[in-house]
N, C-alpha and C. Protein backbone atom coordinates (compact mmCIF):
# COMPACT_ATOMS: atom_id res chain seq x y z
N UNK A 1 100.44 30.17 97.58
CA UNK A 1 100.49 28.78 97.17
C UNK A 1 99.41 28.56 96.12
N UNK A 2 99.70 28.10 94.86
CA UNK A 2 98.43 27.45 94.31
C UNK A 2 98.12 25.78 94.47
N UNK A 3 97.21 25.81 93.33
CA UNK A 3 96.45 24.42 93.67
C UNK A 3 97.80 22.69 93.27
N UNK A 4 98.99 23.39 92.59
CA UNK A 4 99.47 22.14 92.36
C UNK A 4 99.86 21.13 93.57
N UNK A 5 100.00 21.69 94.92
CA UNK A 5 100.49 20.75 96.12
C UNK A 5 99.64 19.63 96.23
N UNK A 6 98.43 20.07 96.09
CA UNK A 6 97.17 19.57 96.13
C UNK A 6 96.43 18.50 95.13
N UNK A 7 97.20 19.21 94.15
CA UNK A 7 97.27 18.05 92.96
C UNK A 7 98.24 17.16 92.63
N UNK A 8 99.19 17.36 93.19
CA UNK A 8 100.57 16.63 93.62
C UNK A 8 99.92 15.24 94.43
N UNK A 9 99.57 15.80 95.53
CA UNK A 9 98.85 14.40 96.64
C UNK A 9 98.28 13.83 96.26
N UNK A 10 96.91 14.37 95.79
CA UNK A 10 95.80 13.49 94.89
C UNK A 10 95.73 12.86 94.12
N UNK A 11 97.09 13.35 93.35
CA UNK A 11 97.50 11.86 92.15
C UNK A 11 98.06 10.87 93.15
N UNK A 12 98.59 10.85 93.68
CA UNK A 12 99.88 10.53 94.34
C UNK A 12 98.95 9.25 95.30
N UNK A 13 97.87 9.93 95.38
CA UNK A 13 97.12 8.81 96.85
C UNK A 13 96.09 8.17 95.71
N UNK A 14 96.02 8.80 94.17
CA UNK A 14 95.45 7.15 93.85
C UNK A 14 96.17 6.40 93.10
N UNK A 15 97.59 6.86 92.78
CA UNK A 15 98.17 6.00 92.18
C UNK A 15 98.70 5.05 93.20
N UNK A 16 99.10 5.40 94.50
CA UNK A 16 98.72 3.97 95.59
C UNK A 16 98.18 3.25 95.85
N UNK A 17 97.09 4.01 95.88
CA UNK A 17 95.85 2.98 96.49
C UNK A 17 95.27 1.93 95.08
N UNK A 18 95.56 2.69 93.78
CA UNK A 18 95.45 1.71 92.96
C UNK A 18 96.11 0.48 92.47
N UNK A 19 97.61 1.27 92.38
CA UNK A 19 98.64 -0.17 92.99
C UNK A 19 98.61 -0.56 91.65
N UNK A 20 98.35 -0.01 90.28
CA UNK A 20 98.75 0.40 88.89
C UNK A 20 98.94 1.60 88.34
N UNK A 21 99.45 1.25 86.91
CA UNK A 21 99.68 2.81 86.33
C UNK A 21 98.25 3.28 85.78
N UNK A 22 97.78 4.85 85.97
CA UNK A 22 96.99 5.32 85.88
C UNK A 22 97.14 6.02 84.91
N UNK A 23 96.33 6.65 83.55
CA UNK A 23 96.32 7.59 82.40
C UNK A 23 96.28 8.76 83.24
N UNK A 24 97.11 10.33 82.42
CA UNK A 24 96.66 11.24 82.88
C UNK A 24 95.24 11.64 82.70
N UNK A 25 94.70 11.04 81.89
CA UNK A 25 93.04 11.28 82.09
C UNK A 25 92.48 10.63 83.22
N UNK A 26 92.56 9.11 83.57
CA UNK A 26 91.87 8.88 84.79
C UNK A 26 92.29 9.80 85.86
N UNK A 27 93.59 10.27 86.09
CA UNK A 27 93.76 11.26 87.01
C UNK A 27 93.07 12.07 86.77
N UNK A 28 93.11 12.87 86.18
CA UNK A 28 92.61 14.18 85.72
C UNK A 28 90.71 14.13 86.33
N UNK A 29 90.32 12.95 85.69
CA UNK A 29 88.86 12.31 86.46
C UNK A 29 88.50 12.40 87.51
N UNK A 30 89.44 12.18 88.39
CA UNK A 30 89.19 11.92 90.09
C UNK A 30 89.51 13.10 90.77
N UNK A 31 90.90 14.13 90.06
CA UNK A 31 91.06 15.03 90.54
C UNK A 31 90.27 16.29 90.49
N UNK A 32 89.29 15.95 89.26
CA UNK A 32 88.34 17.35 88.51
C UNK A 32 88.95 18.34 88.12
N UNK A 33 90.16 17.96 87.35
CA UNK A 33 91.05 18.68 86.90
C UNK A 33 91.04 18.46 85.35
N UNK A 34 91.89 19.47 84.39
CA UNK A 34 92.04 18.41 83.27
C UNK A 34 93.56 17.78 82.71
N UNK A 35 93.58 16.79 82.09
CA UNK A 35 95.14 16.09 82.13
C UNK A 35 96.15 16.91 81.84
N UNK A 36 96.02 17.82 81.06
CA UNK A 36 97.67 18.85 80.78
C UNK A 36 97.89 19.16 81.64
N UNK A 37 96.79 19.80 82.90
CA UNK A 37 97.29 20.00 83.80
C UNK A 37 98.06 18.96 85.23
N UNK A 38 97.34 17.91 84.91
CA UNK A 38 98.30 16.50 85.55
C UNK A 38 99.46 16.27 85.29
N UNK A 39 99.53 16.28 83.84
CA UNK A 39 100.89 16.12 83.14
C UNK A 39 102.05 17.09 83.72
N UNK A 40 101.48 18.37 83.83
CA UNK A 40 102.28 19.32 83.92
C UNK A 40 103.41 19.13 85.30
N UNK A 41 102.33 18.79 86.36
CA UNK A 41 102.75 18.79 88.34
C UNK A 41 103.55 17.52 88.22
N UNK A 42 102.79 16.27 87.39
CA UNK A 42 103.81 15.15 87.43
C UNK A 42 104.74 15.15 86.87
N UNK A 43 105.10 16.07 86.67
CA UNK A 43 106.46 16.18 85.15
C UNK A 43 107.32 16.26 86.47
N UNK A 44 107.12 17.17 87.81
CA UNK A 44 108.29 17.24 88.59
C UNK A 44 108.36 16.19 90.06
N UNK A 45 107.45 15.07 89.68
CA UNK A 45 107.72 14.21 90.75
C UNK A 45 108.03 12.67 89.98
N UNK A 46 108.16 12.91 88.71
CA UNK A 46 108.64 12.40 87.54
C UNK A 46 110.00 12.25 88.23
N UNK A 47 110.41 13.80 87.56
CA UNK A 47 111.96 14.45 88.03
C UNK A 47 112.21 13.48 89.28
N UNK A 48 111.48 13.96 90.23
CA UNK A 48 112.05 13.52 91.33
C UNK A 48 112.57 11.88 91.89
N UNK A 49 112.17 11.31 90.63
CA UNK A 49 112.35 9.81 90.95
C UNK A 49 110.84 9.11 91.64
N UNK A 50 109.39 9.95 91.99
CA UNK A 50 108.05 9.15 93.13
C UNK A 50 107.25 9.08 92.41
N UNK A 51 107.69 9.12 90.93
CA UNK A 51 106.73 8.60 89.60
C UNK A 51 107.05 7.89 88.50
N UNK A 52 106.92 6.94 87.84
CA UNK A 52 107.48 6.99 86.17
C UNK A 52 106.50 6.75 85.02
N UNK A 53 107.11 7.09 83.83
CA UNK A 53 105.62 6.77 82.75
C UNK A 53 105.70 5.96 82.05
N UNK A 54 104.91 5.55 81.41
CA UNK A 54 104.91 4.34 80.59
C UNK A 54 104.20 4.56 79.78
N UNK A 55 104.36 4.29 78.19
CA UNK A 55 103.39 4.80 76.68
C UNK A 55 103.08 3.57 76.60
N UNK A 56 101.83 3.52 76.15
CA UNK A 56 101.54 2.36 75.25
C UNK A 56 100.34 1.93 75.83
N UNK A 57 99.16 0.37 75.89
CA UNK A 57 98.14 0.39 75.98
C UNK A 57 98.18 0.67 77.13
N UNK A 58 99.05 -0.22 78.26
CA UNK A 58 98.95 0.07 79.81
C UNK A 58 99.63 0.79 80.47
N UNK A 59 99.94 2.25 79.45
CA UNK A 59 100.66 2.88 79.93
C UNK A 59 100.42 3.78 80.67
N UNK A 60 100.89 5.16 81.38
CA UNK A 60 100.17 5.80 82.12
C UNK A 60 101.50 6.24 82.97
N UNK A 61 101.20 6.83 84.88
CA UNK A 61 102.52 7.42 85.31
C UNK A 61 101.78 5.70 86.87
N UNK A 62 103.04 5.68 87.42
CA UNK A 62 102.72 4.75 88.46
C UNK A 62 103.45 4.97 89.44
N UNK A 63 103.03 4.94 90.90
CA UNK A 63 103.89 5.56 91.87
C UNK A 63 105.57 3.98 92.02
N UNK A 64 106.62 5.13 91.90
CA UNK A 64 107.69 4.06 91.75
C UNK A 64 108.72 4.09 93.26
N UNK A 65 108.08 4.75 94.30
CA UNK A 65 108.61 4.84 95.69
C UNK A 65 107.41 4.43 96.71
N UNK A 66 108.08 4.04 97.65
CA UNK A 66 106.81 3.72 99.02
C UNK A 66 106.26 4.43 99.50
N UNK A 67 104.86 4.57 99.14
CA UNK A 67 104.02 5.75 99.78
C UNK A 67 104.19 6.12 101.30
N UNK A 68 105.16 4.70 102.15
CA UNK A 68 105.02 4.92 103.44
C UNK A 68 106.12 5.88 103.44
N UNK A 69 107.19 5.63 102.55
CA UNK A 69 108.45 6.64 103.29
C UNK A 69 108.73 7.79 102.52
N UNK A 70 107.51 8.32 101.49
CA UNK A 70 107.13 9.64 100.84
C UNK A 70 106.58 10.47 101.65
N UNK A 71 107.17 11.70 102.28
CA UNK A 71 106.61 12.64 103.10
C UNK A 71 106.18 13.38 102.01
N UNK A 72 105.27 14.58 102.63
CA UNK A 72 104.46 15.52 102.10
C UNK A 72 105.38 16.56 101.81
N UNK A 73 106.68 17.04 102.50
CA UNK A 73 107.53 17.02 101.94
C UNK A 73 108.20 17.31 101.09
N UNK A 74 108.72 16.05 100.99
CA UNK A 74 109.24 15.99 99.68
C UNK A 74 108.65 15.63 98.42
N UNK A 75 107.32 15.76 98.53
CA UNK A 75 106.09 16.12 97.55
C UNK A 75 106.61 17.83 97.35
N UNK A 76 106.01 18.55 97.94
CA UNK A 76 106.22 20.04 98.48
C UNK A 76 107.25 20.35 97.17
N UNK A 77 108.49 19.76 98.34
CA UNK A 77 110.04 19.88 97.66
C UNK A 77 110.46 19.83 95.57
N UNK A 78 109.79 18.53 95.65
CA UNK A 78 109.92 18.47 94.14
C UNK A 78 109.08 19.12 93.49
N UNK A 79 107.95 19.61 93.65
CA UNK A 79 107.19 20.69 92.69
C UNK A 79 107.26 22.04 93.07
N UNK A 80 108.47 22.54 94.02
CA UNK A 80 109.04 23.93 94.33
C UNK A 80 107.52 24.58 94.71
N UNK A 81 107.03 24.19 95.52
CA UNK A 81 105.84 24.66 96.54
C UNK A 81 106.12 25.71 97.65
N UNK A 82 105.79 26.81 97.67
CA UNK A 82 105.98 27.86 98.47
C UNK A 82 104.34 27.78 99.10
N UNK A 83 104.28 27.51 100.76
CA UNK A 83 102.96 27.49 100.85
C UNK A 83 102.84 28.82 101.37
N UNK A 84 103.65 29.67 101.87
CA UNK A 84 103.43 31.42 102.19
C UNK A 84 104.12 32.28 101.09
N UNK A 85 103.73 32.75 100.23
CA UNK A 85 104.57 33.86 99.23
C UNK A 85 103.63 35.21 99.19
N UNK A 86 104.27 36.48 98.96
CA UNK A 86 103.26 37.63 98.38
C UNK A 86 104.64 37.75 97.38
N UNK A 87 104.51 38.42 96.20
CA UNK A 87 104.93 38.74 95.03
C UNK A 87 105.42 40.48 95.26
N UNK A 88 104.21 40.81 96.02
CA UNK A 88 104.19 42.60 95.92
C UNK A 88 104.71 42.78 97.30
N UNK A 89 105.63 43.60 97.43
CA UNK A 89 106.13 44.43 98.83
C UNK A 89 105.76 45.53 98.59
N UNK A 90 105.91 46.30 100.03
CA UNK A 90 104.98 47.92 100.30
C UNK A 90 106.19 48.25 100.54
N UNK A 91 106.19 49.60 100.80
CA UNK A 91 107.42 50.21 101.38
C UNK A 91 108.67 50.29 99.80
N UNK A 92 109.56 51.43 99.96
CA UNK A 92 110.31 51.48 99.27
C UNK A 92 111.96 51.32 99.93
N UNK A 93 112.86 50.64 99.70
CA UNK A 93 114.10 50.35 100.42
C UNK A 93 115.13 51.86 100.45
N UNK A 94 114.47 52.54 99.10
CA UNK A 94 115.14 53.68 99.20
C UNK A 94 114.92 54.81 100.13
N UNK A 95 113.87 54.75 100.97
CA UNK A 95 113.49 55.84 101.61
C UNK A 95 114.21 55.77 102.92
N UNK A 96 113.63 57.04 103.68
CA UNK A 96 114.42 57.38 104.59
C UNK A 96 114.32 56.66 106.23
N UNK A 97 112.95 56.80 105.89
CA UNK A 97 111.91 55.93 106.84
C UNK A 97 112.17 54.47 107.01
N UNK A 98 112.16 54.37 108.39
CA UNK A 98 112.77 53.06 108.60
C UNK A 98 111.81 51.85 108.53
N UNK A 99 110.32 52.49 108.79
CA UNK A 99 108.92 51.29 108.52
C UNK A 99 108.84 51.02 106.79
N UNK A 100 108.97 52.14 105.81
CA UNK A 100 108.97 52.20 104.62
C UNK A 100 110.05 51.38 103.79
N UNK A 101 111.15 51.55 104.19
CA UNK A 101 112.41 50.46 103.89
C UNK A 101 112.92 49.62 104.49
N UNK A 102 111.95 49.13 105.59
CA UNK A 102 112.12 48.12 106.00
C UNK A 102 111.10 47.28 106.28
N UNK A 103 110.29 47.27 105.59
CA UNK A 103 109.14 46.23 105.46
C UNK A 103 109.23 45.16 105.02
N UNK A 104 109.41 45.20 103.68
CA UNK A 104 109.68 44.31 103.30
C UNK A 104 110.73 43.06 103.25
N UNK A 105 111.60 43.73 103.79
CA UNK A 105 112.65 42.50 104.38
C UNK A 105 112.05 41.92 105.87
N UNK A 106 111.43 42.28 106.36
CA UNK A 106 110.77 41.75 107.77
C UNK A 106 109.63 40.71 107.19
N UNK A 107 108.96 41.47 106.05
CA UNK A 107 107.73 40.97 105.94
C UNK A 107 108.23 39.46 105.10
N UNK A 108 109.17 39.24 104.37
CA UNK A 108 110.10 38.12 103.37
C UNK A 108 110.62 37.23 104.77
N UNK A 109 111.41 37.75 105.62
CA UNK A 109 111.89 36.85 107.01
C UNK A 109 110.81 35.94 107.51
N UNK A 110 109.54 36.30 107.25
CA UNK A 110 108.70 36.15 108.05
C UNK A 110 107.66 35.18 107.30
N UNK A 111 107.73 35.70 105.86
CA UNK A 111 107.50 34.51 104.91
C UNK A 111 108.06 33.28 105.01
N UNK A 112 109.47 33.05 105.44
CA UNK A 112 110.80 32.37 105.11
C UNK A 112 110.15 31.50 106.44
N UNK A 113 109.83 31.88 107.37
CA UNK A 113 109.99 31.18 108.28
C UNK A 113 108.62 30.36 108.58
N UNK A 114 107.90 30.92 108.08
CA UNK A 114 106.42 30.11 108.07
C UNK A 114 106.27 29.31 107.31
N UNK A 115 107.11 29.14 105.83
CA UNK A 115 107.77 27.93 104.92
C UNK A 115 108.45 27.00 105.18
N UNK A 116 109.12 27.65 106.36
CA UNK A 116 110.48 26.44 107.05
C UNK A 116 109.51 25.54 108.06
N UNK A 117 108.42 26.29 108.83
CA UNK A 117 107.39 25.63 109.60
C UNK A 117 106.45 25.03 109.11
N UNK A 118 105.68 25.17 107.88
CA UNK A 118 105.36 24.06 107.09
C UNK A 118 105.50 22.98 106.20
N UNK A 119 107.40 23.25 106.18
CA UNK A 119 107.85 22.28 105.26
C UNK A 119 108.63 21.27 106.75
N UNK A 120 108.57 21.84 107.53
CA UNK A 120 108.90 20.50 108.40
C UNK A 120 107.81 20.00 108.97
N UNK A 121 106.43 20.64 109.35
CA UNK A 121 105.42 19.78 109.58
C UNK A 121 105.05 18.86 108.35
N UNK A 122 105.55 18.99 107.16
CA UNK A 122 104.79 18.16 106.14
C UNK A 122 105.53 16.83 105.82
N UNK A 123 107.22 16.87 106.94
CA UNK A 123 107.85 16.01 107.04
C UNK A 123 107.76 15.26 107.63
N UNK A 124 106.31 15.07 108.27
CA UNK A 124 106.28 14.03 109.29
C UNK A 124 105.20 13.13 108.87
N UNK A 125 104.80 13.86 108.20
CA UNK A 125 103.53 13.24 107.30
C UNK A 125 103.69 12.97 105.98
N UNK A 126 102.93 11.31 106.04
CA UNK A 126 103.44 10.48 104.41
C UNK A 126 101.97 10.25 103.64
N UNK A 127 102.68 9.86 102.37
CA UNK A 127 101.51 9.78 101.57
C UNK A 127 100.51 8.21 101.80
N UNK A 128 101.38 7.16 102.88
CA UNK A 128 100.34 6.14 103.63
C UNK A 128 99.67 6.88 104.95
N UNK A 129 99.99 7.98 105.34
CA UNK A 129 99.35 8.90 106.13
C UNK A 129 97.95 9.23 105.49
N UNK A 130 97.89 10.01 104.30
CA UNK A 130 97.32 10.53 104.31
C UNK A 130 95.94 9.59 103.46
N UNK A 131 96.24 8.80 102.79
CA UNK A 131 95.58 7.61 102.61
C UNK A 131 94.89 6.59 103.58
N UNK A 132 95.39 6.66 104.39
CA UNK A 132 94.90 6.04 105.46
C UNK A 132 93.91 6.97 106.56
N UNK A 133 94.31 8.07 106.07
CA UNK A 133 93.07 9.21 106.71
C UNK A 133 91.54 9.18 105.83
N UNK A 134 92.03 9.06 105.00
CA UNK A 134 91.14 8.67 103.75
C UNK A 134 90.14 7.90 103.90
N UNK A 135 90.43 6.43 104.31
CA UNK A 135 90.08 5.28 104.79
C UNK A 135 89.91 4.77 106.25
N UNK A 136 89.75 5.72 106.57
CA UNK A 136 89.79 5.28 108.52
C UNK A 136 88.55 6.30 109.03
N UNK A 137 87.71 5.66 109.10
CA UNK A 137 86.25 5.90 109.81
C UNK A 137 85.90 7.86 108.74
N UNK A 138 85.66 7.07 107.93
CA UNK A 138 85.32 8.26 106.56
C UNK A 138 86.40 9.36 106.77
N UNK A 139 87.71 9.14 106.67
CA UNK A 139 88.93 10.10 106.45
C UNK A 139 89.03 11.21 107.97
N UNK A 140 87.99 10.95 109.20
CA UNK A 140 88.19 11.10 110.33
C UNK A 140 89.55 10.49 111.25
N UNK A 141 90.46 10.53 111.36
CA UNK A 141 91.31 10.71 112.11
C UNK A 141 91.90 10.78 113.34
N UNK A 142 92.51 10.83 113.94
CA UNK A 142 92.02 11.17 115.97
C UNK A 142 92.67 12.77 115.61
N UNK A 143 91.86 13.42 115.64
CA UNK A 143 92.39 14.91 115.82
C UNK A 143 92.77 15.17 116.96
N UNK A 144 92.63 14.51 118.07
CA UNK A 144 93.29 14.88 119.28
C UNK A 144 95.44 14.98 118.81
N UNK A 145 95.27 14.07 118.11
CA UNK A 145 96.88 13.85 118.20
C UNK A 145 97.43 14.78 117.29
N UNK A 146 96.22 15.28 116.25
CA UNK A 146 96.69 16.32 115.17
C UNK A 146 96.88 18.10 116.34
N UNK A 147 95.75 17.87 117.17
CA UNK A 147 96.22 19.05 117.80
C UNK A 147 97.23 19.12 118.85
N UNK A 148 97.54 18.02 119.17
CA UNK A 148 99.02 17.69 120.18
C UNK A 148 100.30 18.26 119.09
N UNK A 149 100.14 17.83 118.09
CA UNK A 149 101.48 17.76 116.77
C UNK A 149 101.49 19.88 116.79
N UNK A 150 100.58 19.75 116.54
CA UNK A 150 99.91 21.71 116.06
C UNK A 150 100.42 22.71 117.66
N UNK A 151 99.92 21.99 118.48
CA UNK A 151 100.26 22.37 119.87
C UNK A 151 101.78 22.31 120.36
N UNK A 152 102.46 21.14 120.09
CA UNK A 152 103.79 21.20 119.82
C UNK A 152 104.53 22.09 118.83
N UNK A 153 104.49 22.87 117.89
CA UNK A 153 104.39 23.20 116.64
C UNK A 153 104.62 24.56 117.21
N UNK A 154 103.61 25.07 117.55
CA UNK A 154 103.17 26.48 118.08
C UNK A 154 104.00 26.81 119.37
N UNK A 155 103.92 26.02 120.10
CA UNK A 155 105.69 26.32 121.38
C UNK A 155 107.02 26.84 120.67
N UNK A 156 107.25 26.16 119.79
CA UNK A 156 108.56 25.80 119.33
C UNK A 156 108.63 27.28 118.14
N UNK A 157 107.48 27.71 117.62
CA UNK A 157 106.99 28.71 117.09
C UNK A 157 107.53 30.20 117.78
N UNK A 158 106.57 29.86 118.90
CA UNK A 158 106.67 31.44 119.77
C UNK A 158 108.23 31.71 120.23
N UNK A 159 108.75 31.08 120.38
CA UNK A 159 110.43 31.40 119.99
C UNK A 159 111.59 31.91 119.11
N UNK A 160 110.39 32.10 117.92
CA UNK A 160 111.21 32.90 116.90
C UNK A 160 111.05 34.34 117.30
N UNK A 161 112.11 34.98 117.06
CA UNK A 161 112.19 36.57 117.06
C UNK A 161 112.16 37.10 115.32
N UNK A 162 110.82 37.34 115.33
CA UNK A 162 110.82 37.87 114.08
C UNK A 162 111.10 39.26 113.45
N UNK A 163 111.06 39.87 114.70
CA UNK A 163 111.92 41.40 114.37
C UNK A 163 113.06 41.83 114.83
């Protein structure tokens, strides 16, 4: 995964909380990023319809959906976010050896499914979620309920047969 998910949200929770359209430079400001690279992540939540832009003096991108019923999600979703990937597999498919040519399809299943488990935990969580973590006794939270969610999570987990 790289850093755009991350920069996805962070625009995303101050163009709420600001509740106007923001320059990609003031983003770029808050995020400690620089704007091409703002430009770039918002280009696909643009796409997605949970942004739009506007040229001119007060122009800028402004969130154009309800932060309450924007999951993390379908943040994720529209900037094609893979939060488990490796690029390089071991093992060769041609060999004879069954650990050697078959690694990598175990090791991809296994990718696949730890993507499917973080793209539905991120469906439960919205971008007034995470704003409101923000703002609720210095972005403290009740972690009790985060480890009930994680604890639930992990049951439902140990049920996959991954080989």
């Amino acid at each position: 995964m790289d850093s755009s998910f991350n920069l996805a949200v962070h625009a995303l929770i101050c163009l709420s909380h600001s509740g106007r359209s923001l320059s990609s430079e003031a983003l770029a400001e808050n995020i400690c990023t620089n704007p091409t690279r703002v430009r770039r992540v918002l280009a696909g939540l643009k796409k997605a319809g949970m942004v739009e832009t506007r040229e001119g003096l007060d122009g800028g991108y402004r969130l154009c959906t309800d932060p309450a019923a924007l999951s993390l999600r379908q943040v994720a979703e529209a900037i094609n976010t893979r939060f488990v990937d490796c690029a390089w597999h071991s093992g060769d498919i041609d060999r004879d050896c069954s650990i050697c040519s078959g690694m990598a399809g175990v090791m991809d299943a296994l990718y696949r499914s730890m993507n499917e488990e973080c793209t539905a935990y991120l469906s439960h969580i919205t971008i007034t979620d995470i704003e409101t973590q923000l703002f609720t006794q210095k972005g403290v939270l009740q972690m009790d309920e985060a480890a009930t969610v994680c604890r639930d999570r992990q049951d439902s987990v140990s049920s996959y047969n991954l080989i």
